[in-house]
PDB file of N, CA and C in Angstrom:
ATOM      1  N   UNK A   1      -9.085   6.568  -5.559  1.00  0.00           N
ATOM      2  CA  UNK A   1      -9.118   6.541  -4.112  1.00  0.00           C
ATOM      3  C   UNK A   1      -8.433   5.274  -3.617  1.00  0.00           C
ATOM      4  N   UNK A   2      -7.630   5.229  -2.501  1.00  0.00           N
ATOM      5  CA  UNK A   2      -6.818   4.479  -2.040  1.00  0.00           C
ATOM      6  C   UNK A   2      -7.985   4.138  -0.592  1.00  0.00           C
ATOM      7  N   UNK A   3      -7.715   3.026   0.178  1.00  0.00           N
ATOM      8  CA  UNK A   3      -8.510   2.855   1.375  1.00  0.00           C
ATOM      9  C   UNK A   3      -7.379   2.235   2.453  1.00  0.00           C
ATOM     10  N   UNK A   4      -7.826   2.315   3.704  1.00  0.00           N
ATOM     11  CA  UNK A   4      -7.174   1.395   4.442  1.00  0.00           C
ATOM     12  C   UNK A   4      -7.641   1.076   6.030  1.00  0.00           C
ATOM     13  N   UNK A   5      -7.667  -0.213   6.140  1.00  0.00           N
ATOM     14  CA  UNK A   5      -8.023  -1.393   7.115  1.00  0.00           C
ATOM     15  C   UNK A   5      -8.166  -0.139   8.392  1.00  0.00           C
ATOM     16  N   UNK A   6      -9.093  -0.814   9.274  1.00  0.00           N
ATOM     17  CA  UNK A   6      -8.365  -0.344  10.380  1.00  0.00           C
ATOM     18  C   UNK A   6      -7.278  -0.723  11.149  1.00  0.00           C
ATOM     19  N   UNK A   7      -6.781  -2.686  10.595  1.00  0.00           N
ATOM     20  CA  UNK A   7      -5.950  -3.007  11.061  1.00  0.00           C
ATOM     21  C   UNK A   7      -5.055  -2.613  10.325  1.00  0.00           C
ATOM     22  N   UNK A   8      -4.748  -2.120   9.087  1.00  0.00           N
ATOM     23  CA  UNK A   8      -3.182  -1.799   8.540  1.00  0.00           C
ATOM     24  C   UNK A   8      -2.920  -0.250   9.233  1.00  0.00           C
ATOM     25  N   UNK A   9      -4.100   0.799   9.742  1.00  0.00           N
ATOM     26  CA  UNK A   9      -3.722   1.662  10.079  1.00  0.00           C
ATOM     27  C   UNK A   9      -3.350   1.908  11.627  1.00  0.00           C
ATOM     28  N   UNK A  10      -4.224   0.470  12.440  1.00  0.00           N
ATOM     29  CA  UNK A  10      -3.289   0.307  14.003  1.00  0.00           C
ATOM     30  C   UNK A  10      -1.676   0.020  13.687  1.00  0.00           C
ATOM     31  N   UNK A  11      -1.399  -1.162  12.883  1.00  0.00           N
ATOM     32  CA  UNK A  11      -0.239  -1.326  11.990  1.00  0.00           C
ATOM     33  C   UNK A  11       1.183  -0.125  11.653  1.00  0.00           C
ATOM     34  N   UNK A  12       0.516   0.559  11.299  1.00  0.00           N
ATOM     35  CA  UNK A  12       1.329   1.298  10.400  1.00  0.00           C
ATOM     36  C   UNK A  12       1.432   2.303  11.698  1.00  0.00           C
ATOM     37  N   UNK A  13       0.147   3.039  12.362  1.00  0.00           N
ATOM     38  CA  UNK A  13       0.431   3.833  14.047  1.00  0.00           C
ATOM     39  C   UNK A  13       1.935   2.893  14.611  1.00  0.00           C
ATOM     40  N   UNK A  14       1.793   2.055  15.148  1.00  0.00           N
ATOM     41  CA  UNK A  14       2.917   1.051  15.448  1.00  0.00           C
ATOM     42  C   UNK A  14       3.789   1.539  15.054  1.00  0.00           C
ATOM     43  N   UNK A  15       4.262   1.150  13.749  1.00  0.00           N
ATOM     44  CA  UNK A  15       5.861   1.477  13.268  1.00  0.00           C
ATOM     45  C   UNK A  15       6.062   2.443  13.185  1.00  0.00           C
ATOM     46  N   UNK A  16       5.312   3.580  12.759  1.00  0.00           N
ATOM     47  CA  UNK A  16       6.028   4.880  12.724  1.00  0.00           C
ATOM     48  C   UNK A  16       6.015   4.795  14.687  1.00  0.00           C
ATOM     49  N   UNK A  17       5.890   5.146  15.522  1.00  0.00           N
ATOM     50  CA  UNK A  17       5.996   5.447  16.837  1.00  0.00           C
ATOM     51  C   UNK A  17       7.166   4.658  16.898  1.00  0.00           C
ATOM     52  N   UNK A  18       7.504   3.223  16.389  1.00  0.00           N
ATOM     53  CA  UNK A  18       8.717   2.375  16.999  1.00  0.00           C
ATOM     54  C   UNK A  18       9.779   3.036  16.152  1.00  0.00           C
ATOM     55  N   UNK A  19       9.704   3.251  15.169  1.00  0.00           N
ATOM     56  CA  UNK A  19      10.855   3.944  13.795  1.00  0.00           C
ATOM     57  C   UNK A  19      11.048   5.099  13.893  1.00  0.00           C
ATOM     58  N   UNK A  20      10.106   6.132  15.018  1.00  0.00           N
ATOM     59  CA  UNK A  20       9.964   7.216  15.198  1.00  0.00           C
ATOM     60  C   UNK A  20      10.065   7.832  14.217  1.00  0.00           C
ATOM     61  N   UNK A  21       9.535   7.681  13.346  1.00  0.00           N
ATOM     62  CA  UNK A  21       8.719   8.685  12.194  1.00  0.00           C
ATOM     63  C   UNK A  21       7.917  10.017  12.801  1.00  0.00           C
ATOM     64  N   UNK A  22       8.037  11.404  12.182  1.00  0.00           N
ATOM     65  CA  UNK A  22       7.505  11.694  12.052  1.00  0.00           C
ATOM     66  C   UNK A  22       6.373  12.453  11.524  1.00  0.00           C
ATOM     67  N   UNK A  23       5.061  13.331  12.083  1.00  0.00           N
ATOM     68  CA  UNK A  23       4.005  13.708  10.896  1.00  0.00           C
ATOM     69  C   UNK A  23       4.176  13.545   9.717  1.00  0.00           C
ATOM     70  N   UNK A  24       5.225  14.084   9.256  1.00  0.00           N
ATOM     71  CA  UNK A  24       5.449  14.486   8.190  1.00  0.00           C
ATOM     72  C   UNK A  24       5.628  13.048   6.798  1.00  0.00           C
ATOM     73  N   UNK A  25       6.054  11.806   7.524  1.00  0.00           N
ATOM     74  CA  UNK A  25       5.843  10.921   7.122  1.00  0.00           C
ATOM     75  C   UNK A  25       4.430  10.508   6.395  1.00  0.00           C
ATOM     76  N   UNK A  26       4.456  10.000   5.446  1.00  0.00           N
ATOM     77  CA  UNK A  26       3.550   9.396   4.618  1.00  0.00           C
ATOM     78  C   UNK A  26       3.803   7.829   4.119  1.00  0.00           C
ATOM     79  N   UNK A  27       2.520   6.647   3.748  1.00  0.00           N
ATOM     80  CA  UNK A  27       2.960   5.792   2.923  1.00  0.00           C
ATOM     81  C   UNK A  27       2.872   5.794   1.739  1.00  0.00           C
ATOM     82  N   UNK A  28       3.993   6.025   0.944  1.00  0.00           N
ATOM     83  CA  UNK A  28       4.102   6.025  -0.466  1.00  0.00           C
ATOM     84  C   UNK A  28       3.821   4.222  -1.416  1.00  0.00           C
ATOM     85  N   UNK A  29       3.133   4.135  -1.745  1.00  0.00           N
ATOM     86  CA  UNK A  29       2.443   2.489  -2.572  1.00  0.00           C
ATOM     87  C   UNK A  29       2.506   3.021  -4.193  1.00  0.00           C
ATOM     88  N   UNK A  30       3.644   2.345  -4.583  1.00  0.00           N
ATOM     89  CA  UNK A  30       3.487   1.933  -6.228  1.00  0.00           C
ATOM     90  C   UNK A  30       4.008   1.103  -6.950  1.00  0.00           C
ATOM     91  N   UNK A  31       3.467   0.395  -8.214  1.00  0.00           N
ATOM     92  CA  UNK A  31       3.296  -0.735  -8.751  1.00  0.00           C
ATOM     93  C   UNK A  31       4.396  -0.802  -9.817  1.00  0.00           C
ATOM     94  N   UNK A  32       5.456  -1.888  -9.768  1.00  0.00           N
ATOM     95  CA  UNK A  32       6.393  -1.941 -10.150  1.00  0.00           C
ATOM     96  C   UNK A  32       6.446  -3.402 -11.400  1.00  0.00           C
ATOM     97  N   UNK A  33       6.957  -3.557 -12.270  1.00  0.00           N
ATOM     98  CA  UNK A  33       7.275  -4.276 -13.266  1.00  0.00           C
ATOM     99  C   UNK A  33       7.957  -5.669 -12.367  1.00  0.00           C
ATOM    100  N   UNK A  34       6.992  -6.712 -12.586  1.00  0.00           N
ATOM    101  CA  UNK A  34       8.136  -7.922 -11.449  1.00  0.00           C
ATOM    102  C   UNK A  34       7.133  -9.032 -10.924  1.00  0.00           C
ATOM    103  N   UNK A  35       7.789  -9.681 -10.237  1.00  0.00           N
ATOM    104  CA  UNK A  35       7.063 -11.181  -9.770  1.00  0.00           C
ATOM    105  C   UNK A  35       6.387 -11.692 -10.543  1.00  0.00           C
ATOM    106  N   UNK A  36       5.946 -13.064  -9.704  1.00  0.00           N
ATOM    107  CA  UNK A  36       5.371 -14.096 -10.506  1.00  0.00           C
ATOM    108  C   UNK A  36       4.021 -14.203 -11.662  1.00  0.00           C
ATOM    109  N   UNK A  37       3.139 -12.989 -11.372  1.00  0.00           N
ATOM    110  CA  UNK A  37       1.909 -12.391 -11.831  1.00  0.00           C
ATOM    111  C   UNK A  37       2.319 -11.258 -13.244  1.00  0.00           C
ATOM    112  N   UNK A  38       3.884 -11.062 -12.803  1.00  0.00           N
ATOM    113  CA  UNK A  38       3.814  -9.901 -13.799  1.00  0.00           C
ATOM    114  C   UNK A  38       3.693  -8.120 -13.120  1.00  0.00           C
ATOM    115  N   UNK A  39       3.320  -8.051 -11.931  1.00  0.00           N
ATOM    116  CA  UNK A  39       2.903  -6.835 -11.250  1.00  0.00           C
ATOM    117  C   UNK A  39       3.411  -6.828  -9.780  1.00  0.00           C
ATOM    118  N   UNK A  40       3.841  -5.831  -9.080  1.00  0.00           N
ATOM    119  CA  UNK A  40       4.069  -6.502  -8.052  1.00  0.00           C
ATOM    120  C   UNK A  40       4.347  -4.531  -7.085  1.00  0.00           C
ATOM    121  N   UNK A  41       3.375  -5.126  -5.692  1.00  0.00           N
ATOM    122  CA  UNK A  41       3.533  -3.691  -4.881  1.00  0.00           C
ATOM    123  C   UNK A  41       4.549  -3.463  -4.378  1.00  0.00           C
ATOM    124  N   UNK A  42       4.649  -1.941  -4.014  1.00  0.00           N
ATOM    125  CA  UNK A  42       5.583  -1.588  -3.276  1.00  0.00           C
ATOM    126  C   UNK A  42       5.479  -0.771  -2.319  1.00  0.00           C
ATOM    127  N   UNK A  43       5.864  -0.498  -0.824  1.00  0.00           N
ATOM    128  CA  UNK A  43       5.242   0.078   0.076  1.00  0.00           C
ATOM    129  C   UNK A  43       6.579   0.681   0.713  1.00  0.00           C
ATOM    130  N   UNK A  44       6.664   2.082   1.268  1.00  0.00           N
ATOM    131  CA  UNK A  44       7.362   2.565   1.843  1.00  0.00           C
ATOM    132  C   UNK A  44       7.126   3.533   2.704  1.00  0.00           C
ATOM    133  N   UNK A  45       7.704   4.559   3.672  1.00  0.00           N
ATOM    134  CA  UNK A  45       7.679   5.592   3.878  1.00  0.00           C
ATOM    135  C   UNK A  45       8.466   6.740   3.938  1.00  0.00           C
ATOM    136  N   UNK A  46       7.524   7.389   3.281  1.00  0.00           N
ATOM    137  CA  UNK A  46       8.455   8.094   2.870  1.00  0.00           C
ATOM    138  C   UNK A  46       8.092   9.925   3.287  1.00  0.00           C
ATOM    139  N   UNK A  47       8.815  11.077   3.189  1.00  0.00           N
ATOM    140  CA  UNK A  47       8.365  12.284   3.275  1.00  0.00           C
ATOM    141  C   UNK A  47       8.691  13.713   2.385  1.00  0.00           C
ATOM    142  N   UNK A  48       8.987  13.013   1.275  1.00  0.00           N
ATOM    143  CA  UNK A  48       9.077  14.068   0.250  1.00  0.00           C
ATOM    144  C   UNK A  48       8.391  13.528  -1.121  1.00  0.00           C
ATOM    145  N   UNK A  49       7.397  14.709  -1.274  1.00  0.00           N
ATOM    146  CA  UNK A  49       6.562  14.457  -2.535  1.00  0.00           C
ATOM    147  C   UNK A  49       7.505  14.897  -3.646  1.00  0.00           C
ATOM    148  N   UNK A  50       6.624  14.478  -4.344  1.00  0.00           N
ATOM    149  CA  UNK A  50       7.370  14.552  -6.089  1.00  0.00           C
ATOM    150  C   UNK A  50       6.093  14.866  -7.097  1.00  0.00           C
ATOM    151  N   UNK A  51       6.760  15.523  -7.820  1.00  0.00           N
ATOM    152  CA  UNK A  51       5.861  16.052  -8.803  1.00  0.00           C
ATOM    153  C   UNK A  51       4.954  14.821  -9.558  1.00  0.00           C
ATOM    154  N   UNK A  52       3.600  15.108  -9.760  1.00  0.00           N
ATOM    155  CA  UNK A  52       2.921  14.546 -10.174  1.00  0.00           C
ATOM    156  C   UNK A  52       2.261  13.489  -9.055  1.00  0.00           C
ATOM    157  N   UNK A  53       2.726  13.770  -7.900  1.00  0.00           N
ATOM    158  CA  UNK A  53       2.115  12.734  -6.975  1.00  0.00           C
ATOM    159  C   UNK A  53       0.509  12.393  -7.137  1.00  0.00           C
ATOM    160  N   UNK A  54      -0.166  11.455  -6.255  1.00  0.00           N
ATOM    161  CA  UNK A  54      -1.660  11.424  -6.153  1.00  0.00           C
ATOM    162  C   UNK A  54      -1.523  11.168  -4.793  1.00  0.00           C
ATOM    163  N   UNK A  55      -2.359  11.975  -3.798  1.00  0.00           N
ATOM    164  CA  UNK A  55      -2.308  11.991  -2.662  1.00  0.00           C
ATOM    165  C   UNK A  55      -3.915  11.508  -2.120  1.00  0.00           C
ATOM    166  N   UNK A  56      -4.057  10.821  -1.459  1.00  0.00           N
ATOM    167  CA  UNK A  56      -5.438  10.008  -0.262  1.00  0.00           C
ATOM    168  C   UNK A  56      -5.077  10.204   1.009  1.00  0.00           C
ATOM    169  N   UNK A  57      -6.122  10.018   1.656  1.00  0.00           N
ATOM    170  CA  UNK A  57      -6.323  10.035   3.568  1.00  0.00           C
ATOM    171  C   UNK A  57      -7.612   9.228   3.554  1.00  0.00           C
ATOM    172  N   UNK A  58      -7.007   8.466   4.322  1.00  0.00           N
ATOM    173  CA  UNK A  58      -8.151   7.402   4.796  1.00  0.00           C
ATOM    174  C   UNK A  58      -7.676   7.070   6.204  1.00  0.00           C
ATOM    175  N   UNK A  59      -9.009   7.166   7.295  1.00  0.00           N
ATOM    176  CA  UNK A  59      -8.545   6.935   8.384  1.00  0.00           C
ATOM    177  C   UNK A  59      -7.303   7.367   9.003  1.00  0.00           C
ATOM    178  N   UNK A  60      -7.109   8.951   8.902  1.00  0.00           N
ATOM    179  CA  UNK A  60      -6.208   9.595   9.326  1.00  0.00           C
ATOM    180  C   UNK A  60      -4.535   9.095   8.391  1.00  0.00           C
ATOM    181  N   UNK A  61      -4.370   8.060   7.705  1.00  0.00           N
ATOM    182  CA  UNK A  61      -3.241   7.791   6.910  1.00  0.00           C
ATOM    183  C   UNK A  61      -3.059   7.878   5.471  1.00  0.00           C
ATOM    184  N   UNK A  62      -2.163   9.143   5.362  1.00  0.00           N
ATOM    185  CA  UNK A  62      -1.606   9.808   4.445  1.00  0.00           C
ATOM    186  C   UNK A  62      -1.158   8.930   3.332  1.00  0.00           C
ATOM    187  N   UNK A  63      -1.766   8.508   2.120  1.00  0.00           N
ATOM    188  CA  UNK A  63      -1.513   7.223   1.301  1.00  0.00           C
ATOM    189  C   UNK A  63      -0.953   7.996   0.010  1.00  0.00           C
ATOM    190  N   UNK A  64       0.547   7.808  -0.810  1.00  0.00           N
ATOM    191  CA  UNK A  64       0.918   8.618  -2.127  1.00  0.00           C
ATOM    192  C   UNK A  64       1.027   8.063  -2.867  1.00  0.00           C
ATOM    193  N   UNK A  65       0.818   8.246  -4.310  1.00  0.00           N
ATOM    194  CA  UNK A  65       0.941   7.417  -5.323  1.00  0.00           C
ATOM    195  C   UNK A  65       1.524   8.083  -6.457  1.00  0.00           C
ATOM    196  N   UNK A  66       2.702   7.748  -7.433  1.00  0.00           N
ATOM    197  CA  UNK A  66       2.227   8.432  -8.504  1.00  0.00           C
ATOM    198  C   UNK A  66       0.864   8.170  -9.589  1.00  0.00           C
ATOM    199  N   UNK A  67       1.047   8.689 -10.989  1.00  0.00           N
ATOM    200  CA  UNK A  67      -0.170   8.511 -11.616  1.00  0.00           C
ATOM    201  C   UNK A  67       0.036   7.302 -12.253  1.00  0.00           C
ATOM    202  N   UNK A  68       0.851   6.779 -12.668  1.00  0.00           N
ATOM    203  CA  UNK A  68       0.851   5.542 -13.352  1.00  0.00           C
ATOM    204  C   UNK A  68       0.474   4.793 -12.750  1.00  0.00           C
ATOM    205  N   UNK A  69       1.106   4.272 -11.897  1.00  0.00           N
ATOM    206  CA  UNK A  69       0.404   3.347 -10.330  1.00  0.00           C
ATOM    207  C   UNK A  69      -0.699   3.500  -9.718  1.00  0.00           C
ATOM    208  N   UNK A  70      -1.164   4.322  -9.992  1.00  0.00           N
ATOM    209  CA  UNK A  70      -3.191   5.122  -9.787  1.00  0.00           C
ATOM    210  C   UNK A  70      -4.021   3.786 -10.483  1.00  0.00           C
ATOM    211  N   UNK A  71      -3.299   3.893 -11.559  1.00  0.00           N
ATOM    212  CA  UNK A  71      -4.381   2.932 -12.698  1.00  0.00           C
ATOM    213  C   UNK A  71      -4.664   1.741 -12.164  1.00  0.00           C
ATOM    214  N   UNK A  72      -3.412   1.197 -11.769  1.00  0.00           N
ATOM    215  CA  UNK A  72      -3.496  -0.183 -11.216  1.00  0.00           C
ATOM    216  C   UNK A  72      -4.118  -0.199  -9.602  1.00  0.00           C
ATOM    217  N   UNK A  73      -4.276   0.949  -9.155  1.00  0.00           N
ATOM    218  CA  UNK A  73      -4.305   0.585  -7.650  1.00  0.00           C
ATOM    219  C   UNK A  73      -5.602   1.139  -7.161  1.00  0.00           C
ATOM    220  N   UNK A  74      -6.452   1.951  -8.502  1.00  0.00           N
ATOM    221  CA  UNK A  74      -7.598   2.472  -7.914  1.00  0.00           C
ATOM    222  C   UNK A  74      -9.027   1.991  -7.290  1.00  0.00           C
ATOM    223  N   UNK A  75      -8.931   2.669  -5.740  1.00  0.00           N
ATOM    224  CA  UNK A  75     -10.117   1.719  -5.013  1.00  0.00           C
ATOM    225  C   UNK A  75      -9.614  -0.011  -4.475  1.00  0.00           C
ATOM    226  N   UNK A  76      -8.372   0.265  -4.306  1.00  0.00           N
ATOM    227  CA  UNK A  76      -7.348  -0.916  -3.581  1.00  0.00           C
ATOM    228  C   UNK A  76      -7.685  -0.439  -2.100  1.00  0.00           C
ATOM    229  N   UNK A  77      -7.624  -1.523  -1.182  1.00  0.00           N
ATOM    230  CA  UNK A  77      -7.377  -1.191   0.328  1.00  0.00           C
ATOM    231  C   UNK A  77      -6.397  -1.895   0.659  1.00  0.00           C
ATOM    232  N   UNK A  78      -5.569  -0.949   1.588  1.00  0.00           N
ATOM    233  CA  UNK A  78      -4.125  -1.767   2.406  1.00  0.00           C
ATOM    234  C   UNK A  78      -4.682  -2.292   3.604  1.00  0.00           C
ATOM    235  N   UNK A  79      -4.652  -3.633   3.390  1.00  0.00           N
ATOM    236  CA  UNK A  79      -5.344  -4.328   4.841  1.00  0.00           C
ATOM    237  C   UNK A  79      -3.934  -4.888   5.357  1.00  0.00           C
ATOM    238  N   UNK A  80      -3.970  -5.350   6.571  1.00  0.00           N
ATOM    239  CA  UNK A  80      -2.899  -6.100   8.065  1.00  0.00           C
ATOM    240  C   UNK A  80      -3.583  -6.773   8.462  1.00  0.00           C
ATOM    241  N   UNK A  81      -2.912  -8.062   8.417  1.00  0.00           N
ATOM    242  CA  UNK A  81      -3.287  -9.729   8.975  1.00  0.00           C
ATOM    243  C   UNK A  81      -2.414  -9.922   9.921  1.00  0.00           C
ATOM    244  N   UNK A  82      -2.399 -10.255  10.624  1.00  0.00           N
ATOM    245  CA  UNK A  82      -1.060 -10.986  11.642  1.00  0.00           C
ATOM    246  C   UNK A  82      -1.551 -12.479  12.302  1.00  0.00           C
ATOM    247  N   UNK A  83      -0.511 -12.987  13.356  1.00  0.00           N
ATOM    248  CA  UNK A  83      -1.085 -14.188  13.569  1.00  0.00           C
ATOM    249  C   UNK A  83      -0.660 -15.555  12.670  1.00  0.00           C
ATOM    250  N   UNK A  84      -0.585 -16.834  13.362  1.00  0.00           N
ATOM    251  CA  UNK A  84      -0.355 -17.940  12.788  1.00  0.00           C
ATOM    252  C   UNK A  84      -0.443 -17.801  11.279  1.00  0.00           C
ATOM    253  N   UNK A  85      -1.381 -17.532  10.571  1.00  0.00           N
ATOM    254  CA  UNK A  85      -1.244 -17.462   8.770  1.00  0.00           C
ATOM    255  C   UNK A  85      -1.018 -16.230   8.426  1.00  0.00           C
ATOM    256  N   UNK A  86      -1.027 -14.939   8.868  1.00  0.00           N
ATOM    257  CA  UNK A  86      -0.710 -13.678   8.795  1.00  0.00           C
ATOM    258  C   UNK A  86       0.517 -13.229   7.849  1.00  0.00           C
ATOM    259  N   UNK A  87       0.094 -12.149   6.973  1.00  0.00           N
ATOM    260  CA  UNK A  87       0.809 -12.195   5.957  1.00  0.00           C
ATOM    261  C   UNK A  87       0.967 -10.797   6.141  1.00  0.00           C
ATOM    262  N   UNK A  88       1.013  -9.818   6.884  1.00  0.00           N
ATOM    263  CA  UNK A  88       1.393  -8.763   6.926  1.00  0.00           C
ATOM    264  C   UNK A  88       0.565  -7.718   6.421  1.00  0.00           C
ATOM    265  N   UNK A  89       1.223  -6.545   5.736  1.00  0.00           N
ATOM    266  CA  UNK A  89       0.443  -5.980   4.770  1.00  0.00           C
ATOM    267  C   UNK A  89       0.020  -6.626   3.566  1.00  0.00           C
ATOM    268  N   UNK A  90      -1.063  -6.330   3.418  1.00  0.00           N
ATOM    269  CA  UNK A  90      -1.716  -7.282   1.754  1.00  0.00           C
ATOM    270  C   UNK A  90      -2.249  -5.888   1.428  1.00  0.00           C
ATOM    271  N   UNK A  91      -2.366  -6.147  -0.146  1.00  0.00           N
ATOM    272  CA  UNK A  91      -3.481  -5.027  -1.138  1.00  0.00           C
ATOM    273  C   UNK A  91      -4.739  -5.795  -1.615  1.00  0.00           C
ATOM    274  N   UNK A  92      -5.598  -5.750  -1.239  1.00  0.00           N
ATOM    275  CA  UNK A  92      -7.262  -6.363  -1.608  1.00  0.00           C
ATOM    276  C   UNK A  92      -7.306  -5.464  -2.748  1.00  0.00           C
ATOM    277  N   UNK A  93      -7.239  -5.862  -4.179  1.00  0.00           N
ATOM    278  CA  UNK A  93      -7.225  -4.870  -4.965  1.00  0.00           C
ATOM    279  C   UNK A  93      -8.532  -5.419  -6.300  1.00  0.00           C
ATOM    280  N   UNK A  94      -9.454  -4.785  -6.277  1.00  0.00           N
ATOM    281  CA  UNK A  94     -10.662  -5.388  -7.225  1.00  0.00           C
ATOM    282  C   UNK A  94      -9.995  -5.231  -8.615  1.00  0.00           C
ATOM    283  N   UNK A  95      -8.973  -4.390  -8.507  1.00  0.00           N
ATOM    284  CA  UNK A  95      -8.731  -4.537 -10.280  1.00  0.00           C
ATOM    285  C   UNK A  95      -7.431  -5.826 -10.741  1.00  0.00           C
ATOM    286  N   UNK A  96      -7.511  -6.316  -9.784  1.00  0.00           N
ATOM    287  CA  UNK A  96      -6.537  -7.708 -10.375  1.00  0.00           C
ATOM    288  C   UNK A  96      -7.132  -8.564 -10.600  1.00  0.00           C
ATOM    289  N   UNK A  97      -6.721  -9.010 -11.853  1.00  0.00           N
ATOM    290  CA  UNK A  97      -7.127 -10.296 -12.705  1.00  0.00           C
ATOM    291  C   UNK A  97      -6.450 -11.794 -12.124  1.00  0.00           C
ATOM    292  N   UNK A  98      -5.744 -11.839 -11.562  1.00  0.00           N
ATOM    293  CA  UNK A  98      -4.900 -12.754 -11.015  1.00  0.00           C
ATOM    294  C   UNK A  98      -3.605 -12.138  -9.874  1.00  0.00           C
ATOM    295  N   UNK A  99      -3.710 -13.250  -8.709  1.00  0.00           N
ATOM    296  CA  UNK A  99      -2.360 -12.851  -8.407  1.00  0.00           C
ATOM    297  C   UNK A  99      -1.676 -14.153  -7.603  1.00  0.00           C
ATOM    298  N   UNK A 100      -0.574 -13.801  -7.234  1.00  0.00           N
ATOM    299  CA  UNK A 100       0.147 -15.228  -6.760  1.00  0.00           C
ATOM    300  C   UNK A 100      -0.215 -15.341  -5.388  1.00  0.00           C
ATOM    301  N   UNK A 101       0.099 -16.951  -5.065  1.00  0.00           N
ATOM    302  CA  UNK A 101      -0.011 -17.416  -3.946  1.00  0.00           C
ATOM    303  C   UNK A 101       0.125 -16.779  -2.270  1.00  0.00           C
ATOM    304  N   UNK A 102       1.669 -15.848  -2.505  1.00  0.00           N
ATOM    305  CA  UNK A 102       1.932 -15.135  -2.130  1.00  0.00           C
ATOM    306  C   UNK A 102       1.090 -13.698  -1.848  1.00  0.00           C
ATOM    307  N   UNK A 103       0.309 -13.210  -2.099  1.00  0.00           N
ATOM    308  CA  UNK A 103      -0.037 -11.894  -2.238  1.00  0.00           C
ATOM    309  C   UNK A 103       0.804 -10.612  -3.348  1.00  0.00           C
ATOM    310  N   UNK A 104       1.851 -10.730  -3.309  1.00  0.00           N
ATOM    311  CA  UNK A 104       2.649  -9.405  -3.508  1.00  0.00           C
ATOM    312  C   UNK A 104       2.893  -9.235  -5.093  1.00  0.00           C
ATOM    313  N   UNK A 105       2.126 -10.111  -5.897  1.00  0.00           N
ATOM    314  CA  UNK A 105       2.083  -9.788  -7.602  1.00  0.00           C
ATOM    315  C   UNK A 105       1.002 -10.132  -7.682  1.00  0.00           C
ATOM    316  N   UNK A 106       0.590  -9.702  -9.203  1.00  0.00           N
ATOM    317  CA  UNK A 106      -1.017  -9.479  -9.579  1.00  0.00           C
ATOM    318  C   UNK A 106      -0.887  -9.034 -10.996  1.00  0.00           C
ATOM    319  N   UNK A 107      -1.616  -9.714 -11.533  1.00  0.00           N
ATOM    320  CA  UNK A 107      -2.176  -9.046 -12.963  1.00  0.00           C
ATOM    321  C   UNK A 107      -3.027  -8.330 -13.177  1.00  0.00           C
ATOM    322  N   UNK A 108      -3.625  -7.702 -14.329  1.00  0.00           N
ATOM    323  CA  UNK A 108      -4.600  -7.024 -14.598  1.00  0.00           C
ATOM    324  C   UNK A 108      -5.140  -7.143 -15.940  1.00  0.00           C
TER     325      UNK A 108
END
């Protein structure tokens, strides 16, 4: 299960309306080989599934994953910070063992 903020999902309402996305749009999140930790997310949108997908809804937003990236990301929430220290989208993810300063790599 994937989760998400209510602020990443005011967030994410936002850009699709400004990018004019539509329904059919989804955020696709998976975990790529990279950065300083060794692990590192990736966030897009996107609207064509692919075989083997893993699909969530939380708070009305359509979250895809494949299965490899499941492992690392299960029971992660996509939270939105903004503001003077605001770092954008972050992943609060209980299964990382470490991650960088930055947010956007992580071990396990």
């Amino acid at each position: 299960m994937l989760h998400v903020s209510d602020s990443a999902k005011n967030r994410i309402s936002e850009i699709k309306t400004k990018e004019s996305y539509g329904e059919d749009y989804f955020i696709r999140v998976s975990v790529i080989g990279g950065g300083c930790s060794g692990l590192s997310y990736k966030m897009d949108f996107d609207n064509k599934a692919q075989d083997g997908d893993q699909e969530y809804e939380d708070k009305g937003v359509k979250l895809v994953t494949d299965i490899k990236s499941m492992l690392y990301l299960y029971d992660t929430t996509l939270d939105f910070s903004d503001g003077l220290n605001g770092k954008g989208f972050e992943f609060k993810n209980p299964n990382a063992t470490r991650t960088c300063s930055c947010g956007e790599s992580f071990a396990v």
